[in-house]
C-alpha atoms as a PDB file:
ATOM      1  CA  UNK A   1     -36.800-119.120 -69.495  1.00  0.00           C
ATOM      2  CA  UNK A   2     -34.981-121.398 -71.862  1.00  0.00           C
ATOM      3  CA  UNK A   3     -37.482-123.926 -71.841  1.00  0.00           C
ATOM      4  CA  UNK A   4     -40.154-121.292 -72.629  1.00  0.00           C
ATOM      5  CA  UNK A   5     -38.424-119.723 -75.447  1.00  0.00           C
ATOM      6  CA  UNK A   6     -38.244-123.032 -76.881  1.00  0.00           C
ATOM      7  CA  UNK A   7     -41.744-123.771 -76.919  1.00  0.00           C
ATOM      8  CA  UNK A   8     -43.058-120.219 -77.531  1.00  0.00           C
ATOM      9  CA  UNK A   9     -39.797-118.763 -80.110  1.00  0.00           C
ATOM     10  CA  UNK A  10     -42.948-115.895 -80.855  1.00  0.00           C
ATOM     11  CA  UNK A  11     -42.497-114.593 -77.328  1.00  0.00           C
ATOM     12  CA  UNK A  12     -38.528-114.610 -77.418  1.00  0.00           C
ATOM     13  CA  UNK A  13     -38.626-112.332 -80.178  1.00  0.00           C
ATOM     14  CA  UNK A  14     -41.300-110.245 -78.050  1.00  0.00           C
ATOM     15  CA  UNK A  15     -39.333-109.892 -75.369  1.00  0.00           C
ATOM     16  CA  UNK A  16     -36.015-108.826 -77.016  1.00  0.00           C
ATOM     17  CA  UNK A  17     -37.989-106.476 -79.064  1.00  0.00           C
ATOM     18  CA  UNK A  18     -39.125-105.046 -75.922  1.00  0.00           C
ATOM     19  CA  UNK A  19     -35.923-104.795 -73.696  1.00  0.00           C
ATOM     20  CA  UNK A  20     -34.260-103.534 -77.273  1.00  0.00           C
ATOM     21  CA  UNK A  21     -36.830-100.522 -76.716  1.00  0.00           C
ATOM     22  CA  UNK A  22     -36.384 -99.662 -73.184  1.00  0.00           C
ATOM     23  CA  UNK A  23     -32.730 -99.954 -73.925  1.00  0.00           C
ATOM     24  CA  UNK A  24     -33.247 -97.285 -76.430  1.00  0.00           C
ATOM     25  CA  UNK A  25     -35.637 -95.524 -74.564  1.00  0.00           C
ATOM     26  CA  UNK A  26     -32.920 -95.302 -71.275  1.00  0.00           C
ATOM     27  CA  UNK A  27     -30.656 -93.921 -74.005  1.00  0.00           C
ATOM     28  CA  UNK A  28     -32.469 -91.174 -75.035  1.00  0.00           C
ATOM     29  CA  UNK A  29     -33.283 -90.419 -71.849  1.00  0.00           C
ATOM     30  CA  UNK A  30     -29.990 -90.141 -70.778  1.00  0.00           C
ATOM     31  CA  UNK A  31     -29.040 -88.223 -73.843  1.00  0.00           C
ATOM     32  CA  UNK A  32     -31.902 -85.311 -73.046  1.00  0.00           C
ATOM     33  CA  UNK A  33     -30.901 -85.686 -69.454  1.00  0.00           C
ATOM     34  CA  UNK A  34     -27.318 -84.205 -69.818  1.00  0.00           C
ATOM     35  CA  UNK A  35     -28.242 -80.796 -71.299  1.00  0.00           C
ATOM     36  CA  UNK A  36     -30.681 -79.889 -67.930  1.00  0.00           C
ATOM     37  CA  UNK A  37     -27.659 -81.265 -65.898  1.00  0.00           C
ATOM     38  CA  UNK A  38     -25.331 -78.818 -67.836  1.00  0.00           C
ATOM     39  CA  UNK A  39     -27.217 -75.817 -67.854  1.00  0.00           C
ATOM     40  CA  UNK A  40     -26.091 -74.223 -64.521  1.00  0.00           C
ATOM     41  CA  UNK A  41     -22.510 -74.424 -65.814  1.00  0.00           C
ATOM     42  CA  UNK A  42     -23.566 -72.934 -69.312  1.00  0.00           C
ATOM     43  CA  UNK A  43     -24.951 -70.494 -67.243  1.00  0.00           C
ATOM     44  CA  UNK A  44     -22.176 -70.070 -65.273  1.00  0.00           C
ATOM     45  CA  UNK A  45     -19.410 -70.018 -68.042  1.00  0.00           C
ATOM     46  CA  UNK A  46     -22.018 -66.874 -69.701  1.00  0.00           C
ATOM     47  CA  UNK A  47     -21.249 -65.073 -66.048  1.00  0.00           C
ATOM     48  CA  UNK A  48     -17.644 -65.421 -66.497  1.00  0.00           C
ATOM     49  CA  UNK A  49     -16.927 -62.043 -68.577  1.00  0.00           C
ATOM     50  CA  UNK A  50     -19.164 -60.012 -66.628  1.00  0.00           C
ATOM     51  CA  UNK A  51     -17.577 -61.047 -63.752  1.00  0.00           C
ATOM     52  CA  UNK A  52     -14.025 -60.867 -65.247  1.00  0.00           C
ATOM     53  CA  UNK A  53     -15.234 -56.891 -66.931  1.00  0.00           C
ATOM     54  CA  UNK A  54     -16.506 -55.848 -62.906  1.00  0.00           C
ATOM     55  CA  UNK A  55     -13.119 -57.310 -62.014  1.00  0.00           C
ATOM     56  CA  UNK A  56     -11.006 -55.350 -64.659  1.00  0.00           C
ATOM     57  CA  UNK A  57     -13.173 -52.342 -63.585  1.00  0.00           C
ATOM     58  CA  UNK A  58     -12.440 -52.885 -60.280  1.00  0.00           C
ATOM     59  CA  UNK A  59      -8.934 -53.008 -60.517  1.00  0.00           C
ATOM     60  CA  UNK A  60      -9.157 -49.853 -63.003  1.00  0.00           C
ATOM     61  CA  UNK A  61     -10.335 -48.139 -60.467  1.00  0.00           C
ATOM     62  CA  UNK A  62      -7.255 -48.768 -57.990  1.00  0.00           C
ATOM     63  CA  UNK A  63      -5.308 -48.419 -60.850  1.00  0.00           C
ATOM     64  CA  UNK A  64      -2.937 -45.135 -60.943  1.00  0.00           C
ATOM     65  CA  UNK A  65      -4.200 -42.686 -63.560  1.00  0.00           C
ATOM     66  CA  UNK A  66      -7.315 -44.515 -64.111  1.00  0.00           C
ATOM     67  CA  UNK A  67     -10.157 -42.522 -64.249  1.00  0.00           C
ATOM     68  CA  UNK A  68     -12.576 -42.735 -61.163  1.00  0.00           C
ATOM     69  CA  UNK A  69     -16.012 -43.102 -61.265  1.00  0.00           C
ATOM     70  CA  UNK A  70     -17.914 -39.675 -60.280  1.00  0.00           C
ATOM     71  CA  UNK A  71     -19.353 -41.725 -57.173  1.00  0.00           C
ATOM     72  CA  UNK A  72     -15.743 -42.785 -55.898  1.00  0.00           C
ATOM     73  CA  UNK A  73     -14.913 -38.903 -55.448  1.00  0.00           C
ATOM     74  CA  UNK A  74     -15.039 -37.592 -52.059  1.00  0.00           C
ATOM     75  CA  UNK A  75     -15.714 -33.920 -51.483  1.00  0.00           C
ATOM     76  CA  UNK A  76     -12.793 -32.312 -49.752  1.00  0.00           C
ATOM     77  CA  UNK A  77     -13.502 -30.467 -46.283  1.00  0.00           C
ATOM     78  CA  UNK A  78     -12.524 -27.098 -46.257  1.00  0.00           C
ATOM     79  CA  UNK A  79      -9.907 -26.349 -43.575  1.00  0.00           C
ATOM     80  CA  UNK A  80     -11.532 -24.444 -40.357  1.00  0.00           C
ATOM     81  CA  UNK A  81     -11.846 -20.578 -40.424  1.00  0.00           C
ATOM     82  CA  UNK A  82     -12.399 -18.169 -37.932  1.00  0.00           C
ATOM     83  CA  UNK A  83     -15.800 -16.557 -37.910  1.00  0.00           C
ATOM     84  CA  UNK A  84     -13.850 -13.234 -38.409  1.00  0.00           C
ATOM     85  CA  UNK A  85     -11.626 -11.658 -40.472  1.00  0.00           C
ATOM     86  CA  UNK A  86      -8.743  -8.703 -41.600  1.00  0.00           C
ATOM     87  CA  UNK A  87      -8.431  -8.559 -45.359  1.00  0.00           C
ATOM     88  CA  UNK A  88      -5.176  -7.034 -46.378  1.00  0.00           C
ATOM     89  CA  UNK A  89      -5.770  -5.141 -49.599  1.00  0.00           C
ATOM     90  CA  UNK A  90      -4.375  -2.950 -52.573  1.00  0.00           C
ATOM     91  CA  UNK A  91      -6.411  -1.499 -55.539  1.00  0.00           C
ATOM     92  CA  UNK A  92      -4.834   0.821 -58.783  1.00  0.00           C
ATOM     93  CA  UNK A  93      -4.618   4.330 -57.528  1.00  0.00           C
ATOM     94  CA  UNK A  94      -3.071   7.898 -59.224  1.00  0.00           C
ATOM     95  CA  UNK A  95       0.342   6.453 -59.555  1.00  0.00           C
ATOM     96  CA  UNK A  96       1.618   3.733 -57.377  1.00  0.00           C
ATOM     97  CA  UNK A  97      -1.749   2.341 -55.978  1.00  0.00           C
ATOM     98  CA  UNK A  98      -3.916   2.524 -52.459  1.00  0.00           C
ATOM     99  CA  UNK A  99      -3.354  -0.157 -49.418  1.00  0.00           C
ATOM    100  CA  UNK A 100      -6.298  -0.680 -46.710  1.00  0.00           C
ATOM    101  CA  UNK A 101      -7.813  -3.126 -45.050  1.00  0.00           C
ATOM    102  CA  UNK A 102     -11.430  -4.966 -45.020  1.00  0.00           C
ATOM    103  CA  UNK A 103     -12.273  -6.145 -41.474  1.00  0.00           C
ATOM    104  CA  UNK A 104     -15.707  -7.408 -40.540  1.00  0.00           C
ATOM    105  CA  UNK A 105     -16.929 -10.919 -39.684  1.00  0.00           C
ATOM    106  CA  UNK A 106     -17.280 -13.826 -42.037  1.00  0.00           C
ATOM    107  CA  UNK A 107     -21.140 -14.534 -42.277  1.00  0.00           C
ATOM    108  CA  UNK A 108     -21.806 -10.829 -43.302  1.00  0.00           C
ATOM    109  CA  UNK A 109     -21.799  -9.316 -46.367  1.00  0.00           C
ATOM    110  CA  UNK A 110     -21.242  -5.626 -44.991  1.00  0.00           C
ATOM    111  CA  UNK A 111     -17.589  -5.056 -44.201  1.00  0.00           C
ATOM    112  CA  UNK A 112     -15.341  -2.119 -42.429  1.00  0.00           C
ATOM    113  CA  UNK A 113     -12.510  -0.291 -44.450  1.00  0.00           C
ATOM    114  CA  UNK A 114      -9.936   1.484 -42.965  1.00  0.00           C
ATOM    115  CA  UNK A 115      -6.766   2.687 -44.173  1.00  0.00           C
ATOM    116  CA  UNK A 116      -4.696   6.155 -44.458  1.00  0.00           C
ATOM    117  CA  UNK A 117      -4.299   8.603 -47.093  1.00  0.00           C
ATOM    118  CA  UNK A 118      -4.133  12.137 -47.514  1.00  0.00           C
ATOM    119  CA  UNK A 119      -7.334  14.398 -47.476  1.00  0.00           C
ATOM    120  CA  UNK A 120      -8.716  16.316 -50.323  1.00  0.00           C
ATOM    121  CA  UNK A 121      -7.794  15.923 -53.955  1.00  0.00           C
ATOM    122  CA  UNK A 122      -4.683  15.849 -55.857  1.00  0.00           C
ATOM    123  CA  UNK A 123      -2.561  19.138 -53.818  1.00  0.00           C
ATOM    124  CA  UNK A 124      -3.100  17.294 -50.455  1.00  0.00           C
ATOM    125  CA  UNK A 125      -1.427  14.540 -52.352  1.00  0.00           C
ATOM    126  CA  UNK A 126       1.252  15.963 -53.757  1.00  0.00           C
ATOM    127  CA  UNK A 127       2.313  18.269 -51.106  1.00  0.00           C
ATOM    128  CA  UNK A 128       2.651  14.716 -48.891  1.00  0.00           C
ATOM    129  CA  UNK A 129       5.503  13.928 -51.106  1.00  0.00           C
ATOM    130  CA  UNK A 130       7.096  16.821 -49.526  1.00  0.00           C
ATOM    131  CA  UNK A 131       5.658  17.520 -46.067  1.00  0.00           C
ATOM    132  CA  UNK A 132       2.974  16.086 -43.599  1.00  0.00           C
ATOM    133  CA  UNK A 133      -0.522  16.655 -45.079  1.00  0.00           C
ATOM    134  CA  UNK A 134      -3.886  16.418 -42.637  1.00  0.00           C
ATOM    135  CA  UNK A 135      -5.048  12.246 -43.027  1.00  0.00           C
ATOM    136  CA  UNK A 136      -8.264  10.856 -43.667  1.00  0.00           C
ATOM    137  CA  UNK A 137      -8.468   6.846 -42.579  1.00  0.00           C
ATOM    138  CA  UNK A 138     -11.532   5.578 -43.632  1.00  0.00           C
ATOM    139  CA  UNK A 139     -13.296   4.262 -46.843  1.00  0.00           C
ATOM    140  CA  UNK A 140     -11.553   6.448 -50.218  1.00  0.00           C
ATOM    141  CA  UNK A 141     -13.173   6.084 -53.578  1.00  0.00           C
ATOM    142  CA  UNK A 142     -12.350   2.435 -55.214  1.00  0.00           C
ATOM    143  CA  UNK A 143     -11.982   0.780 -51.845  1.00  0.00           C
ATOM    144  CA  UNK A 144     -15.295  -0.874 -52.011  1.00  0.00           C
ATOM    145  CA  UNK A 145     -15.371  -1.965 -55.745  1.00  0.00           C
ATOM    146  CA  UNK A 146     -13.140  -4.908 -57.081  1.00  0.00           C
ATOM    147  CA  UNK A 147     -12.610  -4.291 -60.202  1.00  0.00           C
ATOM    148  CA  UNK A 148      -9.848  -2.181 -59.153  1.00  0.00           C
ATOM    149  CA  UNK A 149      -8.200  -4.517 -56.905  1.00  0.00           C
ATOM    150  CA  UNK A 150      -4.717  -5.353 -57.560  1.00  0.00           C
ATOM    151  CA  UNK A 151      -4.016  -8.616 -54.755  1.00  0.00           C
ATOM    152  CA  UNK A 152      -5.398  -9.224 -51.547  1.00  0.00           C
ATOM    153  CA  UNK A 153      -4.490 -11.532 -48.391  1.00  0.00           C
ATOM    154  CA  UNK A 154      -6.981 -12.410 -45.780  1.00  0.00           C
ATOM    155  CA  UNK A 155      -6.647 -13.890 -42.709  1.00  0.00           C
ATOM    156  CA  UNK A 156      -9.210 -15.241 -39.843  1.00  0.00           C
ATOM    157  CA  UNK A 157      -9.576 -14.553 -36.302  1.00  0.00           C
ATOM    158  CA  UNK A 158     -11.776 -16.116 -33.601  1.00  0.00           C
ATOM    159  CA  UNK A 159     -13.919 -13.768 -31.572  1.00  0.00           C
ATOM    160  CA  UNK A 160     -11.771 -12.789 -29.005  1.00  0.00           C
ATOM    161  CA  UNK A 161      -8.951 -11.863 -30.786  1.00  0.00           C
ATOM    162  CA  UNK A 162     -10.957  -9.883 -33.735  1.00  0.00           C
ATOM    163  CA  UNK A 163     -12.405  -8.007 -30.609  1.00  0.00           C
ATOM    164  CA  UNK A 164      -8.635  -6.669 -30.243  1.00  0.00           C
ATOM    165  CA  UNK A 165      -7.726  -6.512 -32.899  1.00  0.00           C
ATOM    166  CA  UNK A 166     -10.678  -4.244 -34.148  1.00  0.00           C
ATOM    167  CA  UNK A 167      -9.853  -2.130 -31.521  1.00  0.00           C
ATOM    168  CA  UNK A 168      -6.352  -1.402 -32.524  1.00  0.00           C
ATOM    169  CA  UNK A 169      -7.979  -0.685 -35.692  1.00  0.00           C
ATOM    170  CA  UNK A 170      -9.959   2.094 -34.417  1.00  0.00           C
ATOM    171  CA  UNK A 171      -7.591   3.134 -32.488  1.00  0.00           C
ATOM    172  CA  UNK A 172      -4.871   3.669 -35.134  1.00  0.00           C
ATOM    173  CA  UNK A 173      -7.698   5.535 -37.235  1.00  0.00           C
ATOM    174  CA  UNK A 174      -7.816   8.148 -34.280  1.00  0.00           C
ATOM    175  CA  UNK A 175      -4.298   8.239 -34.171  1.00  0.00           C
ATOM    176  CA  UNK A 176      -3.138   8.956 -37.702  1.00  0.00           C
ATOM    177  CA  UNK A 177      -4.085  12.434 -38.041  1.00  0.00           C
ATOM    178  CA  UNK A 178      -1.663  13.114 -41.135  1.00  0.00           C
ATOM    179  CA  UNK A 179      -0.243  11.639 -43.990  1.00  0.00           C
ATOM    180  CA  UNK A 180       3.076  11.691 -45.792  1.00  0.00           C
ATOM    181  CA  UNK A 181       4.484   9.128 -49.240  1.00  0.00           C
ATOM    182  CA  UNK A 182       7.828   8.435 -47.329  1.00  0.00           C
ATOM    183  CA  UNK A 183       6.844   7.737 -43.974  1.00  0.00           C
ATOM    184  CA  UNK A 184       3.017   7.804 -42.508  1.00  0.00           C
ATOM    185  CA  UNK A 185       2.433   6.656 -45.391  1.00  0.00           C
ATOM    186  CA  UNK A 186      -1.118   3.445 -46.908  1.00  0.00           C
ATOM    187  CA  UNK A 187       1.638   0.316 -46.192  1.00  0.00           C
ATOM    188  CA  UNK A 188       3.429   1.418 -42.703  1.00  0.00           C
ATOM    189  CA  UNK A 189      -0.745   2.134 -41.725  1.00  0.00           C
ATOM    190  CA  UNK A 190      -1.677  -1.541 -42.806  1.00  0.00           C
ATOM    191  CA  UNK A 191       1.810  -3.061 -41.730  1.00  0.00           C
ATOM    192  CA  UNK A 192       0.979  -1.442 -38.152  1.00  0.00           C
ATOM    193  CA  UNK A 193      -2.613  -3.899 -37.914  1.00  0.00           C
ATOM    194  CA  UNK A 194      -0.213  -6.721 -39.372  1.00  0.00           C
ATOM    195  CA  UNK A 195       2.465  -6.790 -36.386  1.00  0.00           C
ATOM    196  CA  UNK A 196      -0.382  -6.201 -33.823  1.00  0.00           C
ATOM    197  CA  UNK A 197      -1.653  -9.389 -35.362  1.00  0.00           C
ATOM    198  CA  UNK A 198       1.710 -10.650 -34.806  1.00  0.00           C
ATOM    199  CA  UNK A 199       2.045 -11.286 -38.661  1.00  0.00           C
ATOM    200  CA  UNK A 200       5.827 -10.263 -40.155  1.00  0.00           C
ATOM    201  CA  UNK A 201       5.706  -7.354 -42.159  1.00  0.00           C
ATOM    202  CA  UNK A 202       7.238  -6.439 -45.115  1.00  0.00           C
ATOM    203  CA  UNK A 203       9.424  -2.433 -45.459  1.00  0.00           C
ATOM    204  CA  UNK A 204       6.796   0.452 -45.934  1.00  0.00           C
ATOM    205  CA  UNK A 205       8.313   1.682 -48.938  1.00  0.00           C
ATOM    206  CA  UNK A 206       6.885  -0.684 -51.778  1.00  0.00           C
ATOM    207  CA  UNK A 207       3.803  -0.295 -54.387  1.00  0.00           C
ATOM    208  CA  UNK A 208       0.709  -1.520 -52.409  1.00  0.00           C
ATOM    209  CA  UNK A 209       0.336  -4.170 -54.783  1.00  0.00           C
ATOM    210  CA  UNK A 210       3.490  -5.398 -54.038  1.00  0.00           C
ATOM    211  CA  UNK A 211       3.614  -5.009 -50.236  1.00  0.00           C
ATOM    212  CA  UNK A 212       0.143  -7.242 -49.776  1.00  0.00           C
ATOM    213  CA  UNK A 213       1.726  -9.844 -52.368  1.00  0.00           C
ATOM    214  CA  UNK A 214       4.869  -9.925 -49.783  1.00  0.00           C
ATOM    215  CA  UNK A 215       2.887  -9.786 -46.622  1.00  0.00           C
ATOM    216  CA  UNK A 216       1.431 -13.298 -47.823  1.00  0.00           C
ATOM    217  CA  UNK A 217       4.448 -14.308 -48.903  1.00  0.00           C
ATOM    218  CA  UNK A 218       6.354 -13.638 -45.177  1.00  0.00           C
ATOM    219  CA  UNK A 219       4.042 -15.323 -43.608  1.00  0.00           C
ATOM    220  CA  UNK A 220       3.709 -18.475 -45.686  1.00  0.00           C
ATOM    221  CA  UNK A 221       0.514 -17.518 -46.734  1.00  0.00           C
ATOM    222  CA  UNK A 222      -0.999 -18.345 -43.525  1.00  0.00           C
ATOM    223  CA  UNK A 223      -4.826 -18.098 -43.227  1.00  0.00           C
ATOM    224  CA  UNK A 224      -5.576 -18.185 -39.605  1.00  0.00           C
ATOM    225  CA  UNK A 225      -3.731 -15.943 -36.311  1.00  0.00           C
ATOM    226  CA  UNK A 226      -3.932 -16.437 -33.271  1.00  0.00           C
ATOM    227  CA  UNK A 227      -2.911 -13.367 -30.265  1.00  0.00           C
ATOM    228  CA  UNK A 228      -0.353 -13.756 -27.418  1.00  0.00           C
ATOM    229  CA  UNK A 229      -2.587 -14.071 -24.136  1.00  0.00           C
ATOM    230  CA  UNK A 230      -2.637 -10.176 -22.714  1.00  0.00           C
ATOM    231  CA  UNK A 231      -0.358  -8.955 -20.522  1.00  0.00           C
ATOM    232  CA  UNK A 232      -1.923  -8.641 -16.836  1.00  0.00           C
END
């Protein structure tokens, strides 16, 4: 090559002209090389805060008092209730109030009332307050509307047992032929259907209002009785 450069010094220059090119050519091929190569960590480094915000909402959501999202809310299931029931109830009334009962099964709308006060109008009433007064033990005026109740405590039976328990029901209504405000009185009628249901019940001698309110609270609120096995 020496020897050739010698005799042809034109072609020397030629050929580091050309190798001078490629040399720059290789360069800037190099140099536009290394932003392709770099793009999938350009990209990468433009994930980083939308990973890092789904992390910070992730741990938000784990996070006490943070608010959850309306899809991380699970429904509560409603505890169990018997398909039947005895509703323990007081309404207002000429001057202390009316206790009775609603019994019926769950999935209906119509309903049985039964409770015990005195029959007629107001001397029927107020002759109770002294002596016995003939009874009447089904549905009075106001028992059916709720705008006049004044509390009420429900509890659930299963089939068999609301199938005795309804019967004590009727029986007690064929059995409480009179009425009187200190003894046979609305509360010692619906305190009766409590015990049978094994419930504790509270003295006879309070406002209705107040005896259903302590009924619930004796038993500890309790929705759901169960019977003792009969007797054979």
């Amino acid at each position: 090559m020496a020897g050739v450069n010698r005799k042809y010094p034109g072609l020397e220059l030629l050929a580091r002209a050309a190798m001078l090119a490629a040399f720059v050519g290789l360069g800037a091929g190099i140099s536009s090389a290394q932003p392709l190569a770099a793009r999938p960590d350009h990209q990468q480094r433009d994930a980083l805060p939308n990973s890092a915000t789904k992390h910070a909402e992730s741990m938000a959501a784990v996070t006490p008092g943070a608010p959850l999202a309306t899809s991380d809310v699970k429904p509560v299931r409603a505890a169990a209730k018997g398909p039947y029931y005895v509703d323990f109830r007081a309404r207002t009334a000429a001057t202390y109030g009316h206790a009775f009962i609603w019994y019926g099964k769950t999935n209906e709308k119509q309903v049985e009332v039964a409770g015990l006060a005195p029959a007629g109008d107001e001397l029927p009433y107020i002759l109770g307050h002294l002596i016995f007064v003939p009874s009447e033990t089904g549905a009075t005026y106001g028992d059916l509307d709720e705008q006049y109740l004044t509390a009420s405590y429900r509890v659930y039976l299963n089939e068999a047992d609301a199938e005795r328990v309804f019967a004590y029901i009727k029986h007690l209504q064929e059995t409480s032929p009179v009425w009187n405000a200190a003894t046979t009185n609305c509360t010692a009628f619906i305190g009766r259907i409590a015990t049978f249901m094994g419930l504790n019940a509270p003295f006879h001698l309070l406002k209705p209002e107040e005896y259903v309110n302590r009924l619930r609270e004796l038993n500890g609120g309790r929705k759901t009785v169960q019977l003792e096995p009969e007797r054979g």
